[in-house]
Protein backbone atom coordinates (compact mmCIF):
# COMPACT_ATOMS: atom_id res chain seq x y z
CA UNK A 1 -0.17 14.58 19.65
CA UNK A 2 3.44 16.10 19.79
CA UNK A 3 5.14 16.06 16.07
CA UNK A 4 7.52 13.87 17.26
CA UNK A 5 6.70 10.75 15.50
CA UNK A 6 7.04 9.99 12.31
CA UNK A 7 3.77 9.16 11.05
CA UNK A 8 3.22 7.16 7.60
CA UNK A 9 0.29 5.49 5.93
CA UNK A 10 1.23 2.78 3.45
CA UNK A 11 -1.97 3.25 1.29
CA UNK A 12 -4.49 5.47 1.04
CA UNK A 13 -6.74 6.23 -2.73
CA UNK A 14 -8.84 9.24 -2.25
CA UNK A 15 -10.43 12.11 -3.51
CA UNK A 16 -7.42 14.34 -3.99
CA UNK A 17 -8.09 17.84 -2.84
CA UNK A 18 -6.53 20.79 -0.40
CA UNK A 19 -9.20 19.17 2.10
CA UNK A 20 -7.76 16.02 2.40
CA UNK A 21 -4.18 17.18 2.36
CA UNK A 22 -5.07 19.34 4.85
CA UNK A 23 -6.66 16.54 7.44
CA UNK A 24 -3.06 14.62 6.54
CA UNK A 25 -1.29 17.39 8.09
CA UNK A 26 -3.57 17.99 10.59
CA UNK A 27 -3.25 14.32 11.78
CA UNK A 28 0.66 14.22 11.67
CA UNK A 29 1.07 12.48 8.69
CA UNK A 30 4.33 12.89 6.93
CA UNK A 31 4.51 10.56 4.30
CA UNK A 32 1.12 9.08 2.83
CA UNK A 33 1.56 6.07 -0.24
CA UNK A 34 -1.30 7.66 -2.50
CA UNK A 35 -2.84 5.12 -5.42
CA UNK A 36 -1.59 6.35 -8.57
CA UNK A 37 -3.30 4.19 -10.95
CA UNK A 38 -5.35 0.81 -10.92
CA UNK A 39 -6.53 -0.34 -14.54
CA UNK A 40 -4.76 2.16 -16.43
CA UNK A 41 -2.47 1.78 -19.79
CA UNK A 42 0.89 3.41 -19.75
CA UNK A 43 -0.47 6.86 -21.67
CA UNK A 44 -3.33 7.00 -19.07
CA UNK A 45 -0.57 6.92 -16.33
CA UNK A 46 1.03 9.48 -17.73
CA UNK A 47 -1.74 11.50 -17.30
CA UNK A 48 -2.24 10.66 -13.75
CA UNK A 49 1.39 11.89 -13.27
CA UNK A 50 0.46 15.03 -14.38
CA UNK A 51 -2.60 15.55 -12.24
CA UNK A 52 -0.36 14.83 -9.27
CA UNK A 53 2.18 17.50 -10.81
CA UNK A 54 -0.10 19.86 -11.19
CA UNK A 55 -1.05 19.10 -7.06
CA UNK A 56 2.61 19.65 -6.35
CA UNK A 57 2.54 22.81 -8.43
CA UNK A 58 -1.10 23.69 -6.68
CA UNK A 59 -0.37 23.16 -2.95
CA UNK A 60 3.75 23.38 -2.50
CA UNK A 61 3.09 24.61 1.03
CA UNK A 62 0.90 21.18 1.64
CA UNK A 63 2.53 18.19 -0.37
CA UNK A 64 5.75 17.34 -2.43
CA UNK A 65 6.68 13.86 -4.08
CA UNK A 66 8.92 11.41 -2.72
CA UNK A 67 11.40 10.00 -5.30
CA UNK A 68 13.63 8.61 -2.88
CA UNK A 69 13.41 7.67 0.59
CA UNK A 70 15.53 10.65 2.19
CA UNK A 71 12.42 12.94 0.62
CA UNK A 72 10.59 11.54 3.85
CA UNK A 73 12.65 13.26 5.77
CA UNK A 74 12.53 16.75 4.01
CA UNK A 75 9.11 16.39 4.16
CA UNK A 76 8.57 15.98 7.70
CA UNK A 77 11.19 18.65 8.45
CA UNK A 78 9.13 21.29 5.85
CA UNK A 79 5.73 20.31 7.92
CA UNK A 80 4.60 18.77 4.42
CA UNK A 81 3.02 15.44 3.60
CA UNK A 82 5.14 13.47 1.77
CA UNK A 83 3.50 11.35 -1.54
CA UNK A 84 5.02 8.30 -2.83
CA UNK A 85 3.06 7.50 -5.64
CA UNK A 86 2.33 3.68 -6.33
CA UNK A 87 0.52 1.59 -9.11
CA UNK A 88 -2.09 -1.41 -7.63
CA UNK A 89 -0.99 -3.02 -11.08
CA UNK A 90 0.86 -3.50 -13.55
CA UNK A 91 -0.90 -1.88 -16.32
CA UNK A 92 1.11 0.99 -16.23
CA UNK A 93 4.29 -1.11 -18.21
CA UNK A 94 1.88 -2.67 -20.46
CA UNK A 95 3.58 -5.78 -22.11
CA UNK A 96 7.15 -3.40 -21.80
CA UNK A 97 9.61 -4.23 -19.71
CA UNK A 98 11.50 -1.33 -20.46
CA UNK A 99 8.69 0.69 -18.87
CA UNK A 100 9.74 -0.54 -15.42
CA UNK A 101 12.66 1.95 -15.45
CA UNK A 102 10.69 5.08 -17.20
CA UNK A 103 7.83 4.38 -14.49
CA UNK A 104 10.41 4.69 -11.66
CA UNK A 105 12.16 7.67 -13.40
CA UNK A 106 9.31 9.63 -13.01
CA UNK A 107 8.23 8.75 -9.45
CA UNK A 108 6.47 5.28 -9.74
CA UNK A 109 7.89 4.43 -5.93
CA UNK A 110 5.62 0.90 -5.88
CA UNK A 111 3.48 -1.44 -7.90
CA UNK A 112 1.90 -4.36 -7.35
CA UNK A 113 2.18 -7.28 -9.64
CA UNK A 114 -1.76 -7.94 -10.02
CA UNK A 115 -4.85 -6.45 -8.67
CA UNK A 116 -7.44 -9.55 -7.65
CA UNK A 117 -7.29 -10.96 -11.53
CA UNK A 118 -4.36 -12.80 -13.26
CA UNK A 119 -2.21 -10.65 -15.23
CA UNK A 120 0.65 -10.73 -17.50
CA UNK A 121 2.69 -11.01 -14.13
CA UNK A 122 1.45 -12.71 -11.66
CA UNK A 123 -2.39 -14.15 -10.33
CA UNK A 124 -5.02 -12.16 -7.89
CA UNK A 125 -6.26 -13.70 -5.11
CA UNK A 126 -9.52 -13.77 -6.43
CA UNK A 127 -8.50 -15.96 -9.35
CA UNK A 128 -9.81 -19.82 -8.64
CA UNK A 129 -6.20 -21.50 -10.20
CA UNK A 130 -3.30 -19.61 -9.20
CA UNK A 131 -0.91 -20.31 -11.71
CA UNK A 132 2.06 -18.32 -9.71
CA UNK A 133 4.52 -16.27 -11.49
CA UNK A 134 4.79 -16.02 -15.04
CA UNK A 135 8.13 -15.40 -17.31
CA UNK A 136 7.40 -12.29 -17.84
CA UNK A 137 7.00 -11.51 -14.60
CA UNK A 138 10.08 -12.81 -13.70
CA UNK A 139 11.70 -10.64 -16.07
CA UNK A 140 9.53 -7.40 -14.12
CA UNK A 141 10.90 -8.41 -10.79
CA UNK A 142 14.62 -8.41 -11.58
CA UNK A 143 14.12 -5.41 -13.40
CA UNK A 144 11.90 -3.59 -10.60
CA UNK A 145 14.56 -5.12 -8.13
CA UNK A 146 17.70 -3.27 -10.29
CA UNK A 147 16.09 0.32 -10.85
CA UNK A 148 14.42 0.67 -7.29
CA UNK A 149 11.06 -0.24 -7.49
CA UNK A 150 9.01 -2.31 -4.74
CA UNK A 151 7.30 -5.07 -4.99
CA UNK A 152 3.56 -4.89 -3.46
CA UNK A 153 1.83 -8.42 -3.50
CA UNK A 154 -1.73 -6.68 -1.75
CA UNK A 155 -4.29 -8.06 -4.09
CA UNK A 156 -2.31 -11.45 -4.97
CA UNK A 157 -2.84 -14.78 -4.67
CA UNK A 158 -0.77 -17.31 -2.20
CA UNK A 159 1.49 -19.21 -4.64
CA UNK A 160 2.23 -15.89 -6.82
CA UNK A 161 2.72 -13.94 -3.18
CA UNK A 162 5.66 -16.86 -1.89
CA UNK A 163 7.05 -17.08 -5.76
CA UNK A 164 7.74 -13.79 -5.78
CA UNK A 165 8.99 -13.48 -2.31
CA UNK A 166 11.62 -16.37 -3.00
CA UNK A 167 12.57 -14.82 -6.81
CA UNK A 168 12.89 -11.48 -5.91
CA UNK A 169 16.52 -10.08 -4.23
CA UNK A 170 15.03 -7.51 -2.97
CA UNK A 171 12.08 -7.16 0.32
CA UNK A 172 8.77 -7.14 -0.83
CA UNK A 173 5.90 -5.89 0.81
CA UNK A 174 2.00 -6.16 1.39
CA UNK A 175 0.95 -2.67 1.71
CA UNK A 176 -2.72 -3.22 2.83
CA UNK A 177 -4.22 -6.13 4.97
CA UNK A 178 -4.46 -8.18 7.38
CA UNK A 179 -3.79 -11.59 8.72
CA UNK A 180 -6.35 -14.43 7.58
CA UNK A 181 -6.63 -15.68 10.97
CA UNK A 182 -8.12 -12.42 12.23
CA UNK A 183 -10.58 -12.43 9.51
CA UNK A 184 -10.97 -14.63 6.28
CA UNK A 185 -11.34 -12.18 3.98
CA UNK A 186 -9.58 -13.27 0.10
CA UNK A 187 -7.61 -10.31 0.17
CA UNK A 188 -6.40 -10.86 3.72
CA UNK A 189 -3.20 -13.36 4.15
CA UNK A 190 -2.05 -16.73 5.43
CA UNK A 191 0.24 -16.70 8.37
CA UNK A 192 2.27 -18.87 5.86
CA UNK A 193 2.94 -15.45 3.71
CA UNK A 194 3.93 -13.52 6.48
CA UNK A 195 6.40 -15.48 7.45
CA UNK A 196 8.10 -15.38 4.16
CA UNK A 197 7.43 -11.46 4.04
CA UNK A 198 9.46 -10.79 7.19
CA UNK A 199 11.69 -13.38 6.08
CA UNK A 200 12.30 -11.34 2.95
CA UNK A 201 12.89 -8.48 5.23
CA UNK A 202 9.99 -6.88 4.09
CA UNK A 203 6.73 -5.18 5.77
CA UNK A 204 2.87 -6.09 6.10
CA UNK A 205 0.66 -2.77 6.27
CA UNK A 206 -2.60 -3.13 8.04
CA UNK A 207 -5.48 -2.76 6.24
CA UNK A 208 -8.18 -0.14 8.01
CA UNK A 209 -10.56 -0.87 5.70
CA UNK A 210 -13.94 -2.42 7.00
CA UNK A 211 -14.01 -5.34 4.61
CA UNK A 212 -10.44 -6.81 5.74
CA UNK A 213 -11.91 -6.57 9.21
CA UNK A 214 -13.26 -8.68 11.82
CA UNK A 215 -17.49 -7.30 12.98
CA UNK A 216 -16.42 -4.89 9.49
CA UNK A 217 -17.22 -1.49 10.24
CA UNK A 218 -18.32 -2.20 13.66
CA UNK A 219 -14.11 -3.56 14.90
CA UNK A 220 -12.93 -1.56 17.47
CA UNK A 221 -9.82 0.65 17.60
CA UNK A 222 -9.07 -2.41 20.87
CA UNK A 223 -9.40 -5.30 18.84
CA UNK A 224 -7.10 -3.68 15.76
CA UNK A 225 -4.37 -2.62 17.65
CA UNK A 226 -3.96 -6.21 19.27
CA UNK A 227 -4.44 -7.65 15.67
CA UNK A 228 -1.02 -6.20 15.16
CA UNK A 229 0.09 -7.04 18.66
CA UNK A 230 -0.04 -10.43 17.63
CA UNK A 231 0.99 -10.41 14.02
CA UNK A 232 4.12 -8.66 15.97
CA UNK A 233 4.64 -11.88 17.64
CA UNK A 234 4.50 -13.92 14.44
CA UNK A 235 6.59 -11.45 11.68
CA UNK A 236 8.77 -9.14 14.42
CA UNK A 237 7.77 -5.32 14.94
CA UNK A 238 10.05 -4.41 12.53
CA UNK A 239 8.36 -5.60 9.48
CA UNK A 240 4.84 -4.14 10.14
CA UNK A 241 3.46 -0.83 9.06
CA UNK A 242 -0.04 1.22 8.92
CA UNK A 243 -1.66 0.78 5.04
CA UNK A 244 -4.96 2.15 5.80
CA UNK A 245 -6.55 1.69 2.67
CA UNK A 246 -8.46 5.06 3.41
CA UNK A 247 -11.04 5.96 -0.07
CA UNK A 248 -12.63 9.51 1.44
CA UNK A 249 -14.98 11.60 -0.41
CA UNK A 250 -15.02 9.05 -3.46
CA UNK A 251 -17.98 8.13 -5.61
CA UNK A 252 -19.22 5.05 -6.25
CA UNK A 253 -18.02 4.88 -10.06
CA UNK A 254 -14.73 4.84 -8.44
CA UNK A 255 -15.22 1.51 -6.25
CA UNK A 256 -17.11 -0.06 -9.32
CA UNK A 257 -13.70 1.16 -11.65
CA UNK A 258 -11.16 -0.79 -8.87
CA UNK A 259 -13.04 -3.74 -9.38
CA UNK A 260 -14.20 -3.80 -12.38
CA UNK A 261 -11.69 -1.89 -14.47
CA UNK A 262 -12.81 -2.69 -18.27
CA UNK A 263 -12.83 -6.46 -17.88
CA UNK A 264 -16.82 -6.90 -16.76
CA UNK A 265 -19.91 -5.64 -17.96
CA UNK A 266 -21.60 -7.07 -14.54
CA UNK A 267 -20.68 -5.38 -11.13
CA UNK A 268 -17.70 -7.48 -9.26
CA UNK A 269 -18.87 -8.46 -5.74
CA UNK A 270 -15.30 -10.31 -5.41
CA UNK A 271 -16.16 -12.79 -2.44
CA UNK A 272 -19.06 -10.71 -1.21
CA UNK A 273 -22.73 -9.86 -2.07
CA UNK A 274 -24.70 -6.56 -3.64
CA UNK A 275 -24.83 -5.92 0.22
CA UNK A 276 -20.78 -4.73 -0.62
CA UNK A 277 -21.81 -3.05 -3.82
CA UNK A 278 -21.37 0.32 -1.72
CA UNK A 279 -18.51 1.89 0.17
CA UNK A 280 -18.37 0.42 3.76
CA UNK A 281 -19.71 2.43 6.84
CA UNK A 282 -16.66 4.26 8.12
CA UNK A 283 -14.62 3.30 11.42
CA UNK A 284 -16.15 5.33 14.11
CA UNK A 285 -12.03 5.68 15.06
CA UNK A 286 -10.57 5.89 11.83
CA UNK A 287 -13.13 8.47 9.42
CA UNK A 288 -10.22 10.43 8.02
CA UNK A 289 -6.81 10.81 8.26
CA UNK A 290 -7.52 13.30 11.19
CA UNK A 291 -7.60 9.97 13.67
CA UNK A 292 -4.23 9.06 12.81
CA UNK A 293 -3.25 9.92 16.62
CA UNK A 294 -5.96 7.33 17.25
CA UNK A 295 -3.68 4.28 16.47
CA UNK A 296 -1.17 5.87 18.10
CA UNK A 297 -3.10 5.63 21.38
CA UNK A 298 -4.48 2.16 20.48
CA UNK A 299 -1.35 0.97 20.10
CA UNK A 300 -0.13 2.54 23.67
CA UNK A 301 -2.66 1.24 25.19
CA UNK A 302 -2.59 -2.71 24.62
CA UNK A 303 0.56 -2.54 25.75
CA UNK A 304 3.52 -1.56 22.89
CA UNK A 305 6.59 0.80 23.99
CA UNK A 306 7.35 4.08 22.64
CA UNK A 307 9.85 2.07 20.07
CA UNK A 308 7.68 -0.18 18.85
CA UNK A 309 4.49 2.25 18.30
CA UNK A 310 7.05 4.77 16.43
CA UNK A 311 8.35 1.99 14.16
CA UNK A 312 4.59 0.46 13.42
CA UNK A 313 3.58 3.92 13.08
CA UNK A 314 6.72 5.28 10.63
CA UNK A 315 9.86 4.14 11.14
CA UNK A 316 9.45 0.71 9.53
CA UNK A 317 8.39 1.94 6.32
CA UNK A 318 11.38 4.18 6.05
CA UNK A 319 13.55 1.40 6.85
CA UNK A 320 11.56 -0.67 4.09
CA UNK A 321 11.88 1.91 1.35
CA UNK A 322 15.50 2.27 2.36
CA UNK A 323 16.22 -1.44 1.71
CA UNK A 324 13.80 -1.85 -1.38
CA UNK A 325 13.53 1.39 -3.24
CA UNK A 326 16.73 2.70 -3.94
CA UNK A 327 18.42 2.11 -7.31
CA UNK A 328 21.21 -0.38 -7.39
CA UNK A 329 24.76 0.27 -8.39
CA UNK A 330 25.93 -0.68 -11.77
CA UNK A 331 29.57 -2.02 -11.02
CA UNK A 332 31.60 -0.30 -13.60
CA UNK A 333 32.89 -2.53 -16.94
């Protein structure tokens, strides 16, 4: 694949190592959004900040953090991976709204309001009454919209998903999934929500992971790429991205801490069976980040132009992060 096109993957949670920064590079990635937290309280996140520090420090030749958009760009000019950290919920501010801002400070890029339970913000889609947004959360939107920090509705229920859409000024996004109608998966959404997201200006990533996905791990690279050929037709190339949802080399506690966090003392199946209880088989196309010039490809080949494969494949996201993730200006008193 010539290193021509920006290449970005809107989600990925994995076993951090020179390995797997390594097949990043080696598949043209130049930006990857990398799970920062999922369950944990704001002193845990700080930890988890400086485990990716200490990466930075580690592997300078490999990766460097993206506080800003324009940090894309020096990263794809240096022939590193770019790492915009994000949080898949909002435990990281606690009950403290003031944490919004410190979060963001130190390189807290996205967060999502709720991860499949209700939460102090907003309700997960896996919730049986979705009771939409609450005040608080509210008061966490305008405050993520002010300092810079987007809005990722992944794991969230319909009602919360449009509430927040309408109250927030700023795009927001679903990082990682795919349309209901191509598979009815909980965590995949209504054609009703992604409508309002490209209304909002902002950007649906799809999901590569085998749950979200029609046959599972058996979907071809064929049927994906028109998945988004359509969804293209509904929500306009410009608001769709890659959010892979890649999890390589990770154990098993790992899946059973996403879903069950400290909430349950009995595994969480969500809408599925002990037959999920295990990571999926891998995509025969997709098995590491290595395949990225896979999509690229799939894409060519049901029929998308050079444009509209670079801007599915990169470009959008930079446009997204531009519009969502900068701070705004304080007008002077």
């Amino acid at each position: 694949m010539s290193k021509t096109m920006l290449t970005i993957d809107g989600l990925q949670y994995s076993n951090w190592s020179r390995e797997i920064f390594e097949q990043m590079r080696e598949g043209g990635l130049d930006a990857v959004h990398a799970t920062l937290v999922y369950h944990e309280t704001t002193r845990e996140t700080l930890s988890r900040l400086g485990e990716w520090n200490r990466r930075f420090e580690a592997w300078p030749d490999l990766i460097m953090p993206v506080h800003v958009p324009q940090d894309i760009a020096v990263a794809q000019a240096s022939g590193r991976v770019g790492i915009i950290l994000g949080a898949q919920n909002c435990s990281p501010i606690e009950d403290d709204i003031d944490m919004v801002e410190v979060m963001r400070d130190l390189g807290l890029m996205i967060m999502q309001l709720t991860y499949n339970n209700q939460s102090l913000l907003a309700c997960g889609c896996y919730e049986a009454e979705d009771s939409g947004i609450t005040r608080f959360g509210r008061q966490v939107i305008r405050e993520m919209n002010r300092v810079g920090m987007v809005i990722d509705m992944s794991h969230s229920a319909e009602r919360s998903t449009l509430e927040a859409i309408e109250i927030s000024e700023r795009p927001v996004i679903i990082s990682h999934a795919n349309p209901e109608s191509f598979h009815p998966a909980k965590r995949n959404k209504s054609d009703k929500v992604l409508k309002a997201i490209a209304e909002s200006d902002g950007l649906l990533g799809f999901s590569a992971y085998p749950f979200h996905l029609r046959n599972g791990s058996d979907c071809t690279l064929t049927e994906y790429c028109e998945m988004i050929a359509r969804t293209a037709d509904l929500m306009g190339i410009e608001h769709l991205g890659i959010g892979t949802d890649l999890c390589q080399n990770q154990p098993v506690s790992i899946l059973e801490w996403m879903r069950n966090g400290r909430w349950s003392k009995d595994m969480d199946y969500g809408e599925g069976s002990a037959s999920n209880a295990d990571w999926p088989r891998p995509l025969s196309w997709l098995r590491d980040s290595r395949d990225f010039p896979n999509l690229i490809a799939g894409l060519r080949k049901v029929g998308m132009s050079e444009d509209d494969v670079a801007g599915i494949m990169g470009k959008n996201w930079v446009a997204l992060l531009e519009r969502a993730a900068t701070r705004q200006e304080t007008a002077p008193a």
